[in-house]
C-alpha atoms as a PDB file:
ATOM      1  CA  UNK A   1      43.595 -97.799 -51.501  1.00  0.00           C
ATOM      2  CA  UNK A   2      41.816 -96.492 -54.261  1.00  0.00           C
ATOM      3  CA  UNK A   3      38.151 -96.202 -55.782  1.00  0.00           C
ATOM      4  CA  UNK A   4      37.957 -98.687 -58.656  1.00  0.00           C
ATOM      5  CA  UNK A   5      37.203 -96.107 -61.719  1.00  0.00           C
ATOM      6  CA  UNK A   6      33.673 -95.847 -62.515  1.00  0.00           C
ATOM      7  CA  UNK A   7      32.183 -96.942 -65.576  1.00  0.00           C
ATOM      8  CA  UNK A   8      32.212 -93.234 -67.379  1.00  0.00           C
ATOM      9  CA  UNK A   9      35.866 -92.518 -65.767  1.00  0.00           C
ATOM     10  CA  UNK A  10      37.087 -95.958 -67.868  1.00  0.00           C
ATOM     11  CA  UNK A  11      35.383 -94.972 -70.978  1.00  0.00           C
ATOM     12  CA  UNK A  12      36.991 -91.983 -70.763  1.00  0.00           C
ATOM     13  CA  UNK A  13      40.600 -93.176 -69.949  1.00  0.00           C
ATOM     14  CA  UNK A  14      39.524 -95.828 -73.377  1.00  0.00           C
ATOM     15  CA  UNK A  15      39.205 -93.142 -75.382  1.00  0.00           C
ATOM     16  CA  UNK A  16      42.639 -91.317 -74.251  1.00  0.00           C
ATOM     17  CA  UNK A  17      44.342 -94.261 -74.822  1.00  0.00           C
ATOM     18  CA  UNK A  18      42.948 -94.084 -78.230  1.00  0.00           C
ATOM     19  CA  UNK A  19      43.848 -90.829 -79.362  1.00  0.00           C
ATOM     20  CA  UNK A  20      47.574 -91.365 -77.641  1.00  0.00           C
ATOM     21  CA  UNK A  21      47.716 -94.454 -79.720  1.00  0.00           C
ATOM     22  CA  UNK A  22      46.910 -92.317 -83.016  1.00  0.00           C
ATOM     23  CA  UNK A  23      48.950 -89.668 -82.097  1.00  0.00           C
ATOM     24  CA  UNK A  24      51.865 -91.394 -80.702  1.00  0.00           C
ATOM     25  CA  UNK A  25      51.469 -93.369 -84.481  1.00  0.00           C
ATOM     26  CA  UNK A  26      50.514 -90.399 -86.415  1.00  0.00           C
ATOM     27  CA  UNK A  27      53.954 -88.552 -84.535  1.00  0.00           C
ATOM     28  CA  UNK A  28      56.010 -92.013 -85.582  1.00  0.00           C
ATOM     29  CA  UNK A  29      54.718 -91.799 -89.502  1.00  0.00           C
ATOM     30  CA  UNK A  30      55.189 -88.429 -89.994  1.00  0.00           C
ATOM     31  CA  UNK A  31      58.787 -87.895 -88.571  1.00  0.00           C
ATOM     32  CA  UNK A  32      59.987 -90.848 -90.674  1.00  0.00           C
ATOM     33  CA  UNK A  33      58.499 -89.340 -93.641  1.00  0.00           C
ATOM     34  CA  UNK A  34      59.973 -86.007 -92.693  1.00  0.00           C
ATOM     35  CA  UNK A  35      63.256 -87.178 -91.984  1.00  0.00           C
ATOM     36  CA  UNK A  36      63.705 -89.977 -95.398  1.00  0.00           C
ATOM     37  CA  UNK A  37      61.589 -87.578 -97.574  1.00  0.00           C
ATOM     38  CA  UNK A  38      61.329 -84.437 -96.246  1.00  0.00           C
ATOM     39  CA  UNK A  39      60.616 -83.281-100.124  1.00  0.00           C
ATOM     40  CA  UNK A  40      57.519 -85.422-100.522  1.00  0.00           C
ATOM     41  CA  UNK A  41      56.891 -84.723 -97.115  1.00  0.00           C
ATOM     42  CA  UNK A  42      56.199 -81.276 -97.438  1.00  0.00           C
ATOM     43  CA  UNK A  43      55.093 -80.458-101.002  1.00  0.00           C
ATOM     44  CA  UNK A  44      51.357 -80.633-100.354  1.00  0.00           C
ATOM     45  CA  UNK A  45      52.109 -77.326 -97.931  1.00  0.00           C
ATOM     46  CA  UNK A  46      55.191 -75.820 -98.957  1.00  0.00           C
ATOM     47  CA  UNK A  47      55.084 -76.481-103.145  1.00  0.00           C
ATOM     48  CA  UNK A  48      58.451 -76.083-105.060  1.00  0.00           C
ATOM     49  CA  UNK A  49      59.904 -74.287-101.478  1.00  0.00           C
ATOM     50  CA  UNK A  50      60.029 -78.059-100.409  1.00  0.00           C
ATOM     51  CA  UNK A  51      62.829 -78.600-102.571  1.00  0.00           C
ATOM     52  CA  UNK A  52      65.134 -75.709-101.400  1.00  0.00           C
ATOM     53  CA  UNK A  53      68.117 -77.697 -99.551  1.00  0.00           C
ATOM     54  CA  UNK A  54      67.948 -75.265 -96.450  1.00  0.00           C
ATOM     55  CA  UNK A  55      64.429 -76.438 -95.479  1.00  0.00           C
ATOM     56  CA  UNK A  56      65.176 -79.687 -96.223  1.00  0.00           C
ATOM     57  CA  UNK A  57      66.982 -79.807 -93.783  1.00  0.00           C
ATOM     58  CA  UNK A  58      65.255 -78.492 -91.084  1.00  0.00           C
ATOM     59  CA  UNK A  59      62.241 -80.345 -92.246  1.00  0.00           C
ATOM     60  CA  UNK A  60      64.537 -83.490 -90.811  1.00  0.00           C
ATOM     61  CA  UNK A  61      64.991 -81.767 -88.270  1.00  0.00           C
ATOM     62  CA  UNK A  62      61.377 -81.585 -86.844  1.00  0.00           C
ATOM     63  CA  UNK A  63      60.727 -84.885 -87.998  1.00  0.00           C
ATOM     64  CA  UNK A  64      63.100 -85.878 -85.081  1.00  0.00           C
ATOM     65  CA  UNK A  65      61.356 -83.604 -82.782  1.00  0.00           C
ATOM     66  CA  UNK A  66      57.981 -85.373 -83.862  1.00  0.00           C
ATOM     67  CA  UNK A  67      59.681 -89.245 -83.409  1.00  0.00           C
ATOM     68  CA  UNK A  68      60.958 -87.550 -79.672  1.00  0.00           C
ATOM     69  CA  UNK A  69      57.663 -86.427 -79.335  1.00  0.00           C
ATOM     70  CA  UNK A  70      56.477 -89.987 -80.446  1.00  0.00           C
ATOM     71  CA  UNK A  71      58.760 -91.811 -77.749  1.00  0.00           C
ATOM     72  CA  UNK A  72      58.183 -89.705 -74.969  1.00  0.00           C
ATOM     73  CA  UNK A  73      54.135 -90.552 -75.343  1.00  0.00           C
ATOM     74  CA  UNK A  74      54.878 -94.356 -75.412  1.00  0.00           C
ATOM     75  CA  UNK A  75      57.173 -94.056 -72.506  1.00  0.00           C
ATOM     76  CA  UNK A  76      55.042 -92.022 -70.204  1.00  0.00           C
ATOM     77  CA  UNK A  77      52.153 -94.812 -70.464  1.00  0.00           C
ATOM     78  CA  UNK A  78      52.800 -95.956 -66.955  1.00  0.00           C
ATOM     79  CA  UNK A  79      53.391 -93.014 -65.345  1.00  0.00           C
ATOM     80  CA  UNK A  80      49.893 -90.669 -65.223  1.00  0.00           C
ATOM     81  CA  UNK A  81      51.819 -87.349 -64.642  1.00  0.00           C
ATOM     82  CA  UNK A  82      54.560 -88.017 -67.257  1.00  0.00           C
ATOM     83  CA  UNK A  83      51.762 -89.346 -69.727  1.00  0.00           C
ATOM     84  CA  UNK A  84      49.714 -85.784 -68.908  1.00  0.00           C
ATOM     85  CA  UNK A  85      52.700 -83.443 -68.865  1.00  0.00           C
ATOM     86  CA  UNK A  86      53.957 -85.256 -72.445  1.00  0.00           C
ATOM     87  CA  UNK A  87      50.372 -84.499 -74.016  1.00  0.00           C
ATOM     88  CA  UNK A  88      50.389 -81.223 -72.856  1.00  0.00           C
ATOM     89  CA  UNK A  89      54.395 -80.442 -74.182  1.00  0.00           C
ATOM     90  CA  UNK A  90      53.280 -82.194 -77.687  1.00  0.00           C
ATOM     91  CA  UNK A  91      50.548 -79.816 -77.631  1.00  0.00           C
ATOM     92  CA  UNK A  92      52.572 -76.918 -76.831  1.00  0.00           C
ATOM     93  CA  UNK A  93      54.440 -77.801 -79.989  1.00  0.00           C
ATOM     94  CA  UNK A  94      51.802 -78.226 -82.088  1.00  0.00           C
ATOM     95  CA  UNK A  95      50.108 -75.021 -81.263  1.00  0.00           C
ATOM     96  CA  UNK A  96      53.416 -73.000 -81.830  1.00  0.00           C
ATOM     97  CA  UNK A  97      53.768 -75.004 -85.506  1.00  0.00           C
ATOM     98  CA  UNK A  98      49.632 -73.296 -85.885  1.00  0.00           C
ATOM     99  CA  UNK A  99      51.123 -69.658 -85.035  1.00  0.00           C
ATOM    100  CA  UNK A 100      54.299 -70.041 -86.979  1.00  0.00           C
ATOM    101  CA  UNK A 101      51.756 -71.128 -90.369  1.00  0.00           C
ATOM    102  CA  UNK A 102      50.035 -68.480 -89.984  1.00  0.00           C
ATOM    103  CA  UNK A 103      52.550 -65.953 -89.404  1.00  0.00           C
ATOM    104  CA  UNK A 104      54.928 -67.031 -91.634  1.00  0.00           C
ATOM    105  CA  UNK A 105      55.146 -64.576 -94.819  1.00  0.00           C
ATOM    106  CA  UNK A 106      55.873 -66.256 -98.558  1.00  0.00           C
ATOM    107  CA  UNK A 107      53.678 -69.354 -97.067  1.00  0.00           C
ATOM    108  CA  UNK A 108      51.060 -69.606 -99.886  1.00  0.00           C
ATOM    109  CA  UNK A 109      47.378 -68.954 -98.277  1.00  0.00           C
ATOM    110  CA  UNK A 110      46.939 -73.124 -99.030  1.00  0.00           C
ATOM    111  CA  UNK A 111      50.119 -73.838 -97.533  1.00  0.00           C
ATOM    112  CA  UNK A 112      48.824 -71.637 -94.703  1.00  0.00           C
ATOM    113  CA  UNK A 113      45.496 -73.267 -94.425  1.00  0.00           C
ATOM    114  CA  UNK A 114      46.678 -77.043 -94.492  1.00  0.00           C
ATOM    115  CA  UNK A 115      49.818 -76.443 -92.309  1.00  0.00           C
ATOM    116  CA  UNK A 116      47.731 -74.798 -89.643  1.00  0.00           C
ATOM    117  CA  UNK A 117      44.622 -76.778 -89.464  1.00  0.00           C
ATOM    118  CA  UNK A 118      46.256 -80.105 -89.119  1.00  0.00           C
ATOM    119  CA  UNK A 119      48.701 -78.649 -86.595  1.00  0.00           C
ATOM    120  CA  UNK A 120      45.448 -77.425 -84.525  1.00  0.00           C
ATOM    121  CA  UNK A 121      43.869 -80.778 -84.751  1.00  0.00           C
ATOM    122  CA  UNK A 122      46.765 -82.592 -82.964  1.00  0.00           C
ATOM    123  CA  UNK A 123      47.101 -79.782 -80.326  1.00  0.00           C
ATOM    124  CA  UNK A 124      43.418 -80.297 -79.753  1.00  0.00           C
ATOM    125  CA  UNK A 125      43.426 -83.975 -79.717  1.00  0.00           C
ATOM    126  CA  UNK A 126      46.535 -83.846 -77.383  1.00  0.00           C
ATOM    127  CA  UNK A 127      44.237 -81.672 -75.369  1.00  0.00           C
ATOM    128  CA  UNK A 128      41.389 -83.874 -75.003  1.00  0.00           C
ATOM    129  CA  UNK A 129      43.456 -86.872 -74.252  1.00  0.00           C
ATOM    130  CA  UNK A 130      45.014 -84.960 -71.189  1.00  0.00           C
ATOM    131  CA  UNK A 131      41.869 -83.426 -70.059  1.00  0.00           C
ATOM    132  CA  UNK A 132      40.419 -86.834 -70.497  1.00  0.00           C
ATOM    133  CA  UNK A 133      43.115 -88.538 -68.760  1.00  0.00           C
ATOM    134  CA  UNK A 134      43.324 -86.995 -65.721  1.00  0.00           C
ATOM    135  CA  UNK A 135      45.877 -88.479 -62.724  1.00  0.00           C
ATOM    136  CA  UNK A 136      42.271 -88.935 -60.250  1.00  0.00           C
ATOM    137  CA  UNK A 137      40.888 -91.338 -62.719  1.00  0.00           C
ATOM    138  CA  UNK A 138      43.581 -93.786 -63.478  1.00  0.00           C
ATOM    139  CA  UNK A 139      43.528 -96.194 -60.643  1.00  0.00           C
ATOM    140  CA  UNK A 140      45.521 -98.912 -62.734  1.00  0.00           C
ATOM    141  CA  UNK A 141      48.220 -96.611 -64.173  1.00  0.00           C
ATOM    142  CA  UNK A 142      48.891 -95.214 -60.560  1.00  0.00           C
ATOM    143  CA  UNK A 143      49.386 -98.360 -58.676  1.00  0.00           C
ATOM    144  CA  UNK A 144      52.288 -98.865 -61.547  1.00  0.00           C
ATOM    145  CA  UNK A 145      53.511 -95.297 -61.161  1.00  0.00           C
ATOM    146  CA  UNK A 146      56.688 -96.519 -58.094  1.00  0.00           C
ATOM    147  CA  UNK A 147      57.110 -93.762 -55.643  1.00  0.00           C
ATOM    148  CA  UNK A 148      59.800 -91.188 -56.465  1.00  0.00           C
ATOM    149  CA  UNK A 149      62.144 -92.460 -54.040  1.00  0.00           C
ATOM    150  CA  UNK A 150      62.521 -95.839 -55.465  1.00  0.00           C
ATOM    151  CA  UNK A 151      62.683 -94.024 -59.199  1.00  0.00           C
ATOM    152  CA  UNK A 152      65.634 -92.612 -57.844  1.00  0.00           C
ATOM    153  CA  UNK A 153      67.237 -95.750 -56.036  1.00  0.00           C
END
């Protein structure tokens, strides 16, 4: 059996179920916008680049990745080391789309600046909802979480 959570252990599992729910919405928003206006998606970062066909469509492109992103969040809920481990990988993601603004040449500095800082702030917030999140402090989520056996029945 496990210890019920403490009081500061639930706040803190409150709050990462915040930030997942903003991210796994932000993640929803912005690949739909990506994929049905990847254009207007993009403009604020890329300027008249967004409307070269070629980026387009890989703009579509990530959107996906950002809806799979999105989905594999929500479906981790239950499962505390699936939740974790899909932070972390959206993360991941998030801090290679920071490196790639920056190092990117032709990205105007703006471009640069915006693309980058809002790809650090949901790597960070992923971060903090992991690190907040931890598998020792979800009592509730783990009695849900079936052994691996009967995943695989």
């Amino acid at each position: 059996m496990t210890d019920p959570m403490t009081s500061i252990d639930s706040a803190k599992f409150t709050l990462a179920q915040r930030i997942r729910t903003v991210m796994i919405t932000g993640r929803i928003v912005l690949g739909v916008a990506m994929m049905v206006s990847p254009t207007r998606a993009t403009r604020l970062y890329l300027g008249h680049d967004a409307t070269r066909p070629g980026l387009r469509y890989y703009v579509r492109i990530a959107g996906g990745r950002e809806i799979v992103l999105a989905i594999s969040q929500h479906t981790a809920i239950g499962y505390p080391t699936l939740r974790r481990g899909a932070l972390v990988l959206g993360s991941l993601f998030d801090l290679w789309d920071a490196a790639d603004a920056m190092a990117t040449r032709g990205l105007s500095p703006r471009g640069r600046l915006i693309a980058a800082t809002t790809s650090l702030t949901w790597a960070l917030l992923g971060a903090a909802a992991a690190q907040l999140d931890p598998d020792t402090t979800d009592a509730t989520a783990r009695s849900v979480d079936p052994p691996v056996a009967a995943r695989h029945a």
